[in-house]
C-alpha atoms as a PDB file:
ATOM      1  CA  UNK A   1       0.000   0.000   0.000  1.00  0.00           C
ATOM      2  CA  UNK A   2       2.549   2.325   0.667  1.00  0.00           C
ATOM      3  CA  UNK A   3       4.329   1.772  -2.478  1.00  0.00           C
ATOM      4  CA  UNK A   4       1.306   2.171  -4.221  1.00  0.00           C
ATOM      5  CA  UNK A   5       0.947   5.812  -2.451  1.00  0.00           C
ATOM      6  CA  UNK A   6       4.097   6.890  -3.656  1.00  0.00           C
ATOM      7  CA  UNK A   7       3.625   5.517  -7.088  1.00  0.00           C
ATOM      8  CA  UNK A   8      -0.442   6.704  -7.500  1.00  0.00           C
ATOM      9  CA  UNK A   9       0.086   8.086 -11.396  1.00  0.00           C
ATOM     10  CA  UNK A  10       0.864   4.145 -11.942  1.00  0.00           C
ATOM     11  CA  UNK A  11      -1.816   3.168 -14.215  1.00  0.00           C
ATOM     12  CA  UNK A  12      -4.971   2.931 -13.008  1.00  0.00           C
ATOM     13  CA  UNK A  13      -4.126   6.143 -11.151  1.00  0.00           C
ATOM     14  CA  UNK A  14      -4.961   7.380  -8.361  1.00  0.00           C
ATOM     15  CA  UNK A  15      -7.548   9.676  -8.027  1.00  0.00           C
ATOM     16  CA  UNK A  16      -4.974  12.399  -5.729  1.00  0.00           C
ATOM     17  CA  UNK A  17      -3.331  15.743  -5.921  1.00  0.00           C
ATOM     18  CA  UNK A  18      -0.253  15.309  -6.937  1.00  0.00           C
ATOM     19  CA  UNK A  19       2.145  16.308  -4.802  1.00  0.00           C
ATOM     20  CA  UNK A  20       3.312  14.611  -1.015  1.00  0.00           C
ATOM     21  CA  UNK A  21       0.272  14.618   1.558  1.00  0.00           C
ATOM     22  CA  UNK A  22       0.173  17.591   4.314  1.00  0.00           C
ATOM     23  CA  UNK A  23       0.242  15.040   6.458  1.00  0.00           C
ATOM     24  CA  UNK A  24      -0.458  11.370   7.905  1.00  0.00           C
ATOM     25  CA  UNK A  25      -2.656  11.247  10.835  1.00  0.00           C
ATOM     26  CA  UNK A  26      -2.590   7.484  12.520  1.00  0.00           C
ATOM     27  CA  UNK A  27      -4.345   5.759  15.547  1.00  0.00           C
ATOM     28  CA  UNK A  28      -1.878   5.721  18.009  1.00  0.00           C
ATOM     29  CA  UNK A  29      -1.850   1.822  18.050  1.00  0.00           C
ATOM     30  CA  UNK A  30       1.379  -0.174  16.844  1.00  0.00           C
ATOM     31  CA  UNK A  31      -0.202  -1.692  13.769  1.00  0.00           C
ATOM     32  CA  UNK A  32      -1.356   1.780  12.449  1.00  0.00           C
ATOM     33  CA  UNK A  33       1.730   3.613  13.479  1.00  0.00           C
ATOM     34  CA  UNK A  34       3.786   1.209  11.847  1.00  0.00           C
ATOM     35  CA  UNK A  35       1.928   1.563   8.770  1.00  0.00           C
ATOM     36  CA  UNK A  36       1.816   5.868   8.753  1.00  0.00           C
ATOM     37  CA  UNK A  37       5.312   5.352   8.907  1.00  0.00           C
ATOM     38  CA  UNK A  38       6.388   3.183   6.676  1.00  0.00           C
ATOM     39  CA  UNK A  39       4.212   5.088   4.169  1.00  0.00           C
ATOM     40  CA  UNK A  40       5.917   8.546   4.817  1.00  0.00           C
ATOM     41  CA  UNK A  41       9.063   6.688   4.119  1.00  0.00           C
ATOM     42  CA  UNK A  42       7.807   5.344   1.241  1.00  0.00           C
ATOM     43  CA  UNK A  43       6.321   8.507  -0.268  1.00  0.00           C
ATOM     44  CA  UNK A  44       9.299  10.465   0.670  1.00  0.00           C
ATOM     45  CA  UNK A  45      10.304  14.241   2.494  1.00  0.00           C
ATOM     46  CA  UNK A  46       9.731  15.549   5.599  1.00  0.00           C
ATOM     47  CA  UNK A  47       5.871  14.334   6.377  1.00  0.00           C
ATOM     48  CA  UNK A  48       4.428  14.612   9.537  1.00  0.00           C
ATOM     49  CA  UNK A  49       2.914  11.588  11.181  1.00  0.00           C
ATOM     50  CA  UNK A  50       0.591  12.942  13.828  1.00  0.00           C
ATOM     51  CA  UNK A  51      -1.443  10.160  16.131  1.00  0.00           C
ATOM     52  CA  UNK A  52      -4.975  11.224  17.435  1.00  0.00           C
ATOM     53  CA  UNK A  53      -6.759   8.542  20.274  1.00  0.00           C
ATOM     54  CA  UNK A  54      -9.962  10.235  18.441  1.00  0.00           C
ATOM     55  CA  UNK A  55      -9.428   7.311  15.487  1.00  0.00           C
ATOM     56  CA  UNK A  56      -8.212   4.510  17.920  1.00  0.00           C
ATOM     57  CA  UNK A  57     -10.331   0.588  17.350  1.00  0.00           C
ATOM     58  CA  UNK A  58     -14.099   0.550  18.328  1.00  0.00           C
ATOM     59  CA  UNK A  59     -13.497  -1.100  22.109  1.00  0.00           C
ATOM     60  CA  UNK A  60     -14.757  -4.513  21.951  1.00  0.00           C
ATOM     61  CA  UNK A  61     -15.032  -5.177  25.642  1.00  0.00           C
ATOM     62  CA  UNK A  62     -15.307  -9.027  26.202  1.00  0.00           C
ATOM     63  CA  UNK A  63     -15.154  -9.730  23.011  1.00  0.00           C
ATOM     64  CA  UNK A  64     -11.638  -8.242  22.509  1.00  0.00           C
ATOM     65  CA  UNK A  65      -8.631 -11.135  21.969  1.00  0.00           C
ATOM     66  CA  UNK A  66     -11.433 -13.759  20.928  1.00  0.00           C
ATOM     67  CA  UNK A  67     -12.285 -15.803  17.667  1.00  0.00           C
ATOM     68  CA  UNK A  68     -15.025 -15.139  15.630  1.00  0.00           C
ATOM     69  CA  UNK A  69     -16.520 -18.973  16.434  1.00  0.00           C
ATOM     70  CA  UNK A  70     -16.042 -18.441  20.168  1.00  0.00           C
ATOM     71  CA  UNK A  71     -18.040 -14.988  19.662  1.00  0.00           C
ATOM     72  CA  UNK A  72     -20.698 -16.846  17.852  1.00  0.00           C
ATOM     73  CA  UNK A  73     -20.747 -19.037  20.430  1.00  0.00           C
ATOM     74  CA  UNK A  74     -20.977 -17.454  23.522  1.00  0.00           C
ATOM     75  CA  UNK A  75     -22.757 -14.298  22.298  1.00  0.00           C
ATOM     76  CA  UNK A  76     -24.509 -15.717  19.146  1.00  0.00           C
ATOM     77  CA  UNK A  77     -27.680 -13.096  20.431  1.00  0.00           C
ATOM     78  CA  UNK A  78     -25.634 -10.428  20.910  1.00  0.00           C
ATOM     79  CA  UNK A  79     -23.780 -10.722  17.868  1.00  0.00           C
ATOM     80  CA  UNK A  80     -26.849 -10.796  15.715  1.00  0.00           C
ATOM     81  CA  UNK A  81     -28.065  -7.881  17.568  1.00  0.00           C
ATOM     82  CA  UNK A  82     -24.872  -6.133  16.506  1.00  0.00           C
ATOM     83  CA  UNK A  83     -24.867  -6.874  12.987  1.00  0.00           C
ATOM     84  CA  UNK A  84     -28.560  -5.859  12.536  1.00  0.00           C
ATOM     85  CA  UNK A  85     -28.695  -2.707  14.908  1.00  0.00           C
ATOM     86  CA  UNK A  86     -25.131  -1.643  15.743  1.00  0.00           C
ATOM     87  CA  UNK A  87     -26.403   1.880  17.661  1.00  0.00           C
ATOM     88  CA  UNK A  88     -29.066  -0.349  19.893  1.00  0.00           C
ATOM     89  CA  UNK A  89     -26.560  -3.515  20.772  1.00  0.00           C
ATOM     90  CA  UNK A  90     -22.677  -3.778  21.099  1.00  0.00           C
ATOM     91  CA  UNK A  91     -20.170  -5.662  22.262  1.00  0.00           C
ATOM     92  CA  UNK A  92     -20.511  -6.324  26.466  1.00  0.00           C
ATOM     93  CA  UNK A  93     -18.335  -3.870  28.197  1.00  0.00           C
ATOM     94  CA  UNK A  94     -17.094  -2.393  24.854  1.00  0.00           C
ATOM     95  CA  UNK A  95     -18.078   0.979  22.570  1.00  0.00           C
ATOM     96  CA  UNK A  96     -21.029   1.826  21.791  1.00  0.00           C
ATOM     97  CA  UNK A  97     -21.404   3.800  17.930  1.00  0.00           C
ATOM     98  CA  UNK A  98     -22.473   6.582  19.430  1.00  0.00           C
ATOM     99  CA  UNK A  99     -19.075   7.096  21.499  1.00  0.00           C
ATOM    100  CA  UNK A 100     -17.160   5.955  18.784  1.00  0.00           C
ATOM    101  CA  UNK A 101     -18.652   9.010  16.769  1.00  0.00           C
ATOM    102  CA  UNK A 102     -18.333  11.237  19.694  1.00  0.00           C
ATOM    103  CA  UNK A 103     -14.746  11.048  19.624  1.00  0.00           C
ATOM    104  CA  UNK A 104     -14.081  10.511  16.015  1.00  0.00           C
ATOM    105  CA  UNK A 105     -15.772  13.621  14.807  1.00  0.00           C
ATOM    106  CA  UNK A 106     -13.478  16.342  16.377  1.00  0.00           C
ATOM    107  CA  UNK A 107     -10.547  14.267  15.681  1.00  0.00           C
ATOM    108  CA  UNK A 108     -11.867  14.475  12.292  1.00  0.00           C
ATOM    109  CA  UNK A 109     -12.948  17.798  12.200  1.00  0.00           C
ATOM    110  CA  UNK A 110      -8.903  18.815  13.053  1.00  0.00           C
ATOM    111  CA  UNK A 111      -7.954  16.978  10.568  1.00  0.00           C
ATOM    112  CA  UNK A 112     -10.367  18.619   8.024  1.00  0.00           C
ATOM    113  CA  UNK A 113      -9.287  22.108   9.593  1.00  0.00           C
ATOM    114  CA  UNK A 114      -5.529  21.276   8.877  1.00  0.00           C
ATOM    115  CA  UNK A 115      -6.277  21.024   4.999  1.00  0.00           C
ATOM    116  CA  UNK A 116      -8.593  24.048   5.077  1.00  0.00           C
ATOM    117  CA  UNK A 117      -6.225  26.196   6.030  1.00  0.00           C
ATOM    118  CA  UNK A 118      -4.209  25.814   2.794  1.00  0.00           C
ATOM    119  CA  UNK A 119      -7.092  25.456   0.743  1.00  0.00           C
ATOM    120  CA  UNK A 120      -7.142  28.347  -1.591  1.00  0.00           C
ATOM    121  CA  UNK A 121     -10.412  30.286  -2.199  1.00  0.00           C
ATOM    122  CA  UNK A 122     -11.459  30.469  -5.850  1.00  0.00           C
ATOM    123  CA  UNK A 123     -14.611  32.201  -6.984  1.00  0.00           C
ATOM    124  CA  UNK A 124     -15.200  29.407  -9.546  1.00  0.00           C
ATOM    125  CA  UNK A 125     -14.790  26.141  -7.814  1.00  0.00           C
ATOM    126  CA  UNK A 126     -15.413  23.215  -9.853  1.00  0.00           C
ATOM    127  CA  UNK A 127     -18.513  21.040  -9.007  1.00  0.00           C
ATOM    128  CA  UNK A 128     -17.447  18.594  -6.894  1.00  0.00           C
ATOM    129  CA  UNK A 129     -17.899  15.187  -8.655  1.00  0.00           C
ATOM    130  CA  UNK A 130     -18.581  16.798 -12.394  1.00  0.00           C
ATOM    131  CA  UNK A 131     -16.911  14.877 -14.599  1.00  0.00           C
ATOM    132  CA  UNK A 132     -13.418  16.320 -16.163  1.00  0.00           C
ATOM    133  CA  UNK A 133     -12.842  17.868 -12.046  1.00  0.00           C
ATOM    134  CA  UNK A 134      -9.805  16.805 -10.980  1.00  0.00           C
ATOM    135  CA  UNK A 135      -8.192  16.702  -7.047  1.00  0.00           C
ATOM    136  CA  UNK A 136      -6.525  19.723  -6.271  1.00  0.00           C
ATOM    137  CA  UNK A 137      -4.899  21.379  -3.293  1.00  0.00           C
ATOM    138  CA  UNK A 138      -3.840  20.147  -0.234  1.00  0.00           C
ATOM    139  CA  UNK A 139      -4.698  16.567   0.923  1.00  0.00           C
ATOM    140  CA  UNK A 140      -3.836  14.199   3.995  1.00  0.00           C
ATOM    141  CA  UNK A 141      -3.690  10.627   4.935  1.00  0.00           C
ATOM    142  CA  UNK A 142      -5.445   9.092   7.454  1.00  0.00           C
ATOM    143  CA  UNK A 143      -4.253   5.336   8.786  1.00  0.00           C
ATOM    144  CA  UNK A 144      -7.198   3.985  11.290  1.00  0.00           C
ATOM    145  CA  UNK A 145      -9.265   0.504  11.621  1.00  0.00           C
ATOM    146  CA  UNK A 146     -12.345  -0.409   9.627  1.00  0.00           C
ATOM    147  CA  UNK A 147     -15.097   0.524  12.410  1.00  0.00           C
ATOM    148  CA  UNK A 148     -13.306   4.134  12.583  1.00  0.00           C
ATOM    149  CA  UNK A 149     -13.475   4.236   8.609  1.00  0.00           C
ATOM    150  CA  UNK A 150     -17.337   4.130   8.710  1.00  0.00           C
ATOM    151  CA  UNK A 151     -17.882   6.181  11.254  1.00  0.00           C
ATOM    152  CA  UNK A 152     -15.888   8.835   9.447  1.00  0.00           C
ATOM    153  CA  UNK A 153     -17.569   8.116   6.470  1.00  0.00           C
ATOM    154  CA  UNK A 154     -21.028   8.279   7.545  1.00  0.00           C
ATOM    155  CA  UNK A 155     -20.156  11.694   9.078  1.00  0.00           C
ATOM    156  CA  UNK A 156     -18.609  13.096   5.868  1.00  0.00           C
ATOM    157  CA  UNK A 157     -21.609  12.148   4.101  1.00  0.00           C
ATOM    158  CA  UNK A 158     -24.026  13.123   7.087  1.00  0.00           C
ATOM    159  CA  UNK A 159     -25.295   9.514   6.872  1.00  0.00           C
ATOM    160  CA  UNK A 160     -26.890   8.358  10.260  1.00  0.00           C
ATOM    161  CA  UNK A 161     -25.364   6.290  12.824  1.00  0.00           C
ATOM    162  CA  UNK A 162     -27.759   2.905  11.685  1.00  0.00           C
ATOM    163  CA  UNK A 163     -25.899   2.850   8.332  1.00  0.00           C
ATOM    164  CA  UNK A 164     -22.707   1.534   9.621  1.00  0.00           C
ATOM    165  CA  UNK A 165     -22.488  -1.461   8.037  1.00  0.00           C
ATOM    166  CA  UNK A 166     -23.233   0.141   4.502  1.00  0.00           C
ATOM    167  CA  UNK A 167     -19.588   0.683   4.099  1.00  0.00           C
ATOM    168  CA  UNK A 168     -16.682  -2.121   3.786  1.00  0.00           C
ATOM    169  CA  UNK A 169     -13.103  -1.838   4.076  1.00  0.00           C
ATOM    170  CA  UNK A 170     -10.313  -4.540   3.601  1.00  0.00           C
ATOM    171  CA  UNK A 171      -7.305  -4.544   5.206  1.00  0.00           C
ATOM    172  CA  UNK A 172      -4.675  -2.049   3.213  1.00  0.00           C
ATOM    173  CA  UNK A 173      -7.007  -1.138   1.001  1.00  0.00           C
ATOM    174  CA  UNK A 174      -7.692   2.690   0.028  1.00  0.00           C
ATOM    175  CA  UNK A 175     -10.571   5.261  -0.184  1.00  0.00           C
ATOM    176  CA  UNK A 176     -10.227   8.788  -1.968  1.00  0.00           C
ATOM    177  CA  UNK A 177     -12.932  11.292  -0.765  1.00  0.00           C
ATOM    178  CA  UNK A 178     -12.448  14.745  -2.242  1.00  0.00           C
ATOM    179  CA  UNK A 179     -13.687  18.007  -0.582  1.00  0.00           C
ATOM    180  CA  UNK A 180     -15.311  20.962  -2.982  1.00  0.00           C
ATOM    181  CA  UNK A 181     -16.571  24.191  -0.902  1.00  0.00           C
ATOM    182  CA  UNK A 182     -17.492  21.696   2.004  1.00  0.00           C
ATOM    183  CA  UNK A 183     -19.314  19.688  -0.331  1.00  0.00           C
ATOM    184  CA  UNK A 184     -17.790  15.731  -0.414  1.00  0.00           C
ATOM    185  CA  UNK A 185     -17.359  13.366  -3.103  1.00  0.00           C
ATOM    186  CA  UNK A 186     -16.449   9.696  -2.862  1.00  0.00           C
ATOM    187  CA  UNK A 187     -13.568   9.214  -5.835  1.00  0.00           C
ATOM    188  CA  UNK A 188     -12.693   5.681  -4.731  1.00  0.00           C
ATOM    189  CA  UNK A 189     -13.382   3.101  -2.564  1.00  0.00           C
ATOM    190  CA  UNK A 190     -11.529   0.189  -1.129  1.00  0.00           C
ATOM    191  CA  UNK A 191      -9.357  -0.045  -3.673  1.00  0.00           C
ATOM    192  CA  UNK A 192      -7.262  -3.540  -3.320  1.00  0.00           C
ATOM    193  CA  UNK A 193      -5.585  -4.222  -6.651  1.00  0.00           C
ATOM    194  CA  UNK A 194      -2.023  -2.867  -5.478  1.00  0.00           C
ATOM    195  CA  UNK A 195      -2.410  -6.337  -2.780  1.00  0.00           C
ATOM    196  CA  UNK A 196      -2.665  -9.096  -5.963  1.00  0.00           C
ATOM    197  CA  UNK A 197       1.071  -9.791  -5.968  1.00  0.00           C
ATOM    198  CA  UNK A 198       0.695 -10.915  -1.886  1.00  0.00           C
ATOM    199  CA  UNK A 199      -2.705 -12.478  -2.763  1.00  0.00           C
ATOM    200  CA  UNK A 200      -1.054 -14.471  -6.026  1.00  0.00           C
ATOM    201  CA  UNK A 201       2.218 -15.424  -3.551  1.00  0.00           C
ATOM    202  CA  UNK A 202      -0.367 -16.775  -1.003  1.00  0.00           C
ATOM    203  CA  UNK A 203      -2.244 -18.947  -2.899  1.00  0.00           C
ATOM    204  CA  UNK A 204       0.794 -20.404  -5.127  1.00  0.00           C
ATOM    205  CA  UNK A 205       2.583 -21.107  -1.301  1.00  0.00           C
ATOM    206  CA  UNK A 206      -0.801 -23.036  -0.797  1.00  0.00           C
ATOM    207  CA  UNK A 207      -0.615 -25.172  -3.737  1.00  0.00           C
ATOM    208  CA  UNK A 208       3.063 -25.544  -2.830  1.00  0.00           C
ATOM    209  CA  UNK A 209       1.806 -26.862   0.433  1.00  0.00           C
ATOM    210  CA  UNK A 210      -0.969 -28.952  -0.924  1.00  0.00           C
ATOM    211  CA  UNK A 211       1.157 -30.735  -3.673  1.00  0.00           C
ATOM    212  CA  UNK A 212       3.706 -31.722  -0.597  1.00  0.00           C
ATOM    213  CA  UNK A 213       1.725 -33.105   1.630  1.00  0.00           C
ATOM    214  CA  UNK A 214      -0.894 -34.329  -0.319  1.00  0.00           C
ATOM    215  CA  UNK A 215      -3.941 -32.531   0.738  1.00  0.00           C
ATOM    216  CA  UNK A 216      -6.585 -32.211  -1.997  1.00  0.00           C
END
């Protein structure tokens, strides 16, 4: 993913200003800080990595450390609950959405602050989304977990809380939303296809596997 970020004219390109980002703003845990920094060394220059708490994991409570199966198991109701009404039911002693959101919104409304201030006013901004309108200006990354993602989402698109599960996000993959006057525009979403060289190493190590011991 990172090289990707430094590369993102690499055909299909990236839907970015060009340029290096203002900045990369992380979750302060060691999975995320080990990715915003590994993709400011990757993209290159002096780019700040800035961790805010406001984008750290939904808290999971109980079910934090466990398996899915063993979650199905012991809080099958729960977990149904969950899936089908995430700002009603969460996990026991864990985050509810509406805390989640509580925090993430001022952390990202710094965030959103930091670009605005280098945003330059023109009196004829292109409409957001119109085809031919290309990302300009100043732009940031943000490294966080997959609940975060939809929370932030859903606020950038003043979605309510009960659509959390509209959105999906795989692990390294990345999402491009541009800002016009305020007004945002989803350019990409989840994109994954920078991750087919692991996924095509994986599964020929599996057949590698298979044809040694057997296994059909």
């Amino acid at each position: 993913m990172a090289a990707r970020l430094a590369d993102p004219a690499h055909s299909p390109a990236l839907p970015i200003p060009a340029g290096r980002p203002r900045e990369i703003v992380h979750s302060p845990l060691g999975r995320a800080t080990e990715t915003a920094q590994t993709i400011g060394a990757a993209v290159g220059g002096a780019i700040t990595t800035r961790p805010d708490a406001g984008f750290l994991e939904i808290g999971q409570g109980v079910w934090e450390g466990l398996h899915r199966d063993e979650i199905r198991a012991r809080f099958g109701a729960e977990l149904d609950s969950w899936r089908r009404r995430p700002t009603e039911t969460w996990a026991p002693g864990g985050e509810s959405i509406t805390d989640v959101a509580t925090r993430v919104r001022p952390a990202l409304a710094t965030t959103l602050a930091g670009l605005a201030s280098e945003t330059p006013t023109t009196s004829a901004d292109p409409v957001a989304g119109y085809p031919g309108s290309r990302a300009t200006g100043p732009w940031s990354i943000l490294v966080a977990h997959d609940g975060v993602f939809k929370v932030v989402l859903l606020t950038l698109f003043d979605l309510p809380l009960e659509r959390f599960w509209m959105w999906s996000f795989d692990l390294c993959g990345i999402t491009v939303v541009d800002l016009r006057a305020g007004r945002p525009v989803l350019r990409a979403h989840n994109l994954t296809e920078h991750l087919a060289p692991l996924q095509d190493a994986a599964a020929l190590e599996e057949r590698r596997i298979r044809e040694a011991t057997g296994a059909l």
